[in-house]
Protein backbone atom coordinates (compact mmCIF):
# COMPACT_ATOMS: atom_id res chain seq x y z
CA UNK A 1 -40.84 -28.84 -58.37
CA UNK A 2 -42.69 -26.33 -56.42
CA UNK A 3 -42.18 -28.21 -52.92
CA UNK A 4 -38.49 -29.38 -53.88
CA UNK A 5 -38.08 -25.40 -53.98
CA UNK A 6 -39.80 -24.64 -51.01
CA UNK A 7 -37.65 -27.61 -49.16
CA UNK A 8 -34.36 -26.02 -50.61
CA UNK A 9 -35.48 -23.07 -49.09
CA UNK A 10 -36.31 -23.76 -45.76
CA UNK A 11 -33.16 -25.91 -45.74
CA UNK A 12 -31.21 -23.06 -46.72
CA UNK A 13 -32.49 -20.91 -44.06
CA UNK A 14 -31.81 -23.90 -42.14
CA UNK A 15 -28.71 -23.80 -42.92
CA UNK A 16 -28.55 -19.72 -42.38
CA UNK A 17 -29.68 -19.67 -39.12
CA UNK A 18 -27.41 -22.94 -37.95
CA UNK A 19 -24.45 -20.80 -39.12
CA UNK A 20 -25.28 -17.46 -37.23
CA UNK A 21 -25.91 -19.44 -34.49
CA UNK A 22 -22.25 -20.92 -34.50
CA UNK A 23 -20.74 -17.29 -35.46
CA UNK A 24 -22.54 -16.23 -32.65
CA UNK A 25 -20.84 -19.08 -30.45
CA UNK A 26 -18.06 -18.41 -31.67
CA UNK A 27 -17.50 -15.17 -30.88
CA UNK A 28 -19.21 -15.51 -27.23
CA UNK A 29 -16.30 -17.95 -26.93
CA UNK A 30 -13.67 -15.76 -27.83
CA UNK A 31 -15.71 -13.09 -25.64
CA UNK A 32 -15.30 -15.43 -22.94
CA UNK A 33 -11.72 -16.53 -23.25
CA UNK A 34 -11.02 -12.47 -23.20
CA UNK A 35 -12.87 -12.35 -19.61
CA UNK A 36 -10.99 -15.18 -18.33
CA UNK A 37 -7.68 -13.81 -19.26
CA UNK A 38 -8.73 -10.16 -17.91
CA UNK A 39 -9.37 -12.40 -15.01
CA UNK A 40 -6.31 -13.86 -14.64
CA UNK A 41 -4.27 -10.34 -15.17
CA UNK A 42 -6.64 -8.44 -12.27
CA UNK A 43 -5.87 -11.33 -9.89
CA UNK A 44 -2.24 -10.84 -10.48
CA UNK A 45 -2.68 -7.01 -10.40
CA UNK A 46 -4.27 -7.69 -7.15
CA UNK A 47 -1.95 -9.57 -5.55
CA UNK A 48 0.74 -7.83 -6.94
CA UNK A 49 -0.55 -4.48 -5.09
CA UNK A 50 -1.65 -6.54 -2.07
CA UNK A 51 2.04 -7.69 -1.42
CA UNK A 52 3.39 -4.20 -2.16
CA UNK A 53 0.80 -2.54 0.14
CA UNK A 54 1.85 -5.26 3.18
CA UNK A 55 5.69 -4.35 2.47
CA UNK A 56 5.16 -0.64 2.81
CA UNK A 57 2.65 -1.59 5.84
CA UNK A 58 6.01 -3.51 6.96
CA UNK A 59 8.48 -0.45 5.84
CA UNK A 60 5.46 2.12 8.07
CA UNK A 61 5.93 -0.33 11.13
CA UNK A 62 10.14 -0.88 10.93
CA UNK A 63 9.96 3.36 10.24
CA UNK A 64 7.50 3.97 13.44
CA UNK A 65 10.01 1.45 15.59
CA UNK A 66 13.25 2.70 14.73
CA UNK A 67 11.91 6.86 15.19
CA UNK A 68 10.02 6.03 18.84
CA UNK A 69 13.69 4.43 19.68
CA UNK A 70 14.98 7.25 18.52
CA UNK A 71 12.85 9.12 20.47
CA UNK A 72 13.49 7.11 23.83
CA UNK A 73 17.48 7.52 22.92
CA UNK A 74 16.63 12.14 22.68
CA UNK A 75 14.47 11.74 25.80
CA UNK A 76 16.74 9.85 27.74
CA UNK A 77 19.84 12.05 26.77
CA UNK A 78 17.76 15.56 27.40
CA UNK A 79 16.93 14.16 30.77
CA UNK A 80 20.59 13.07 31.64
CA UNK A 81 21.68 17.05 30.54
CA UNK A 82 19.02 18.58 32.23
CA UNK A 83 20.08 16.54 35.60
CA UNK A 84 23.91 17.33 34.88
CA UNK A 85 23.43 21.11 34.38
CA UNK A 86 20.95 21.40 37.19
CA UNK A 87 23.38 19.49 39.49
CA UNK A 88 25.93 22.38 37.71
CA UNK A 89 23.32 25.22 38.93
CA UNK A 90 23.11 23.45 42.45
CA UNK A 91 26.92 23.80 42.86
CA UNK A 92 27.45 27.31 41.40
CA UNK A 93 24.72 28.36 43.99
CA UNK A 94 26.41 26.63 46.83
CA UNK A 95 29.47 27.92 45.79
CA UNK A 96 27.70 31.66 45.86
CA UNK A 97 25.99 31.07 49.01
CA UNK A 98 29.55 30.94 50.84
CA UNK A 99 30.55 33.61 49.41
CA UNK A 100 29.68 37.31 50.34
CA UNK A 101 27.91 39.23 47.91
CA UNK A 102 30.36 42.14 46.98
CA UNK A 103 30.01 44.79 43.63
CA UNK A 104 33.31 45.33 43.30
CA UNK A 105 35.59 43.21 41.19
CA UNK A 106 38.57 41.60 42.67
């Protein structure tokens, strides 16, 4: 009776420690299955920002285009004035130079 006991026992422990072992599976399983799926949602996070950092990379570059054109269209105009106005200097001066230099008004 004494070793039926004893055998009941150490089955029971048996039995104790088989079933905290597969709680303890279990919940590294569900532990795991959580990871993966954090996984899965930082990968999309990832290439979610990845695509919207190469569209504003792609927004910078169209931006950086369109202002040095816009810069090339100011230069070239400011350089077409100054040439017309100093052509309009050149002719006011020849215009003075044949003219005699009087202070009274006409």
């Amino acid at each position: 009776e004494k070793f039926a006991s004893q055998v009941r026992s150490i089955e029971k422990a048996g039995a104790e420690k088989e079933q905290s072992y597969l709680d303890q599976q279990t919940r590294l399983t569900g532990l795991n299955d959580a990871l993966k799926e954090m996984n899965k949602e930082l990968e999309f996070s990832s290439e979610t920002m990845n695509k919207s950092l190469e569209k504003v990379k792609s927004e910078a570059a169209e931006a950086s285009q369109s202002a040095e054109a816009e810069i090339a269209k100011i230069t070239q105009a400011s350089g077409a004035k100054v040439k017309e106005l100093a052509a309009e200097i050149n002719s006011l001066k020849a215009k003075l130079a044949g003219r005699p230099l009087s202070l009274s008004h006409p």
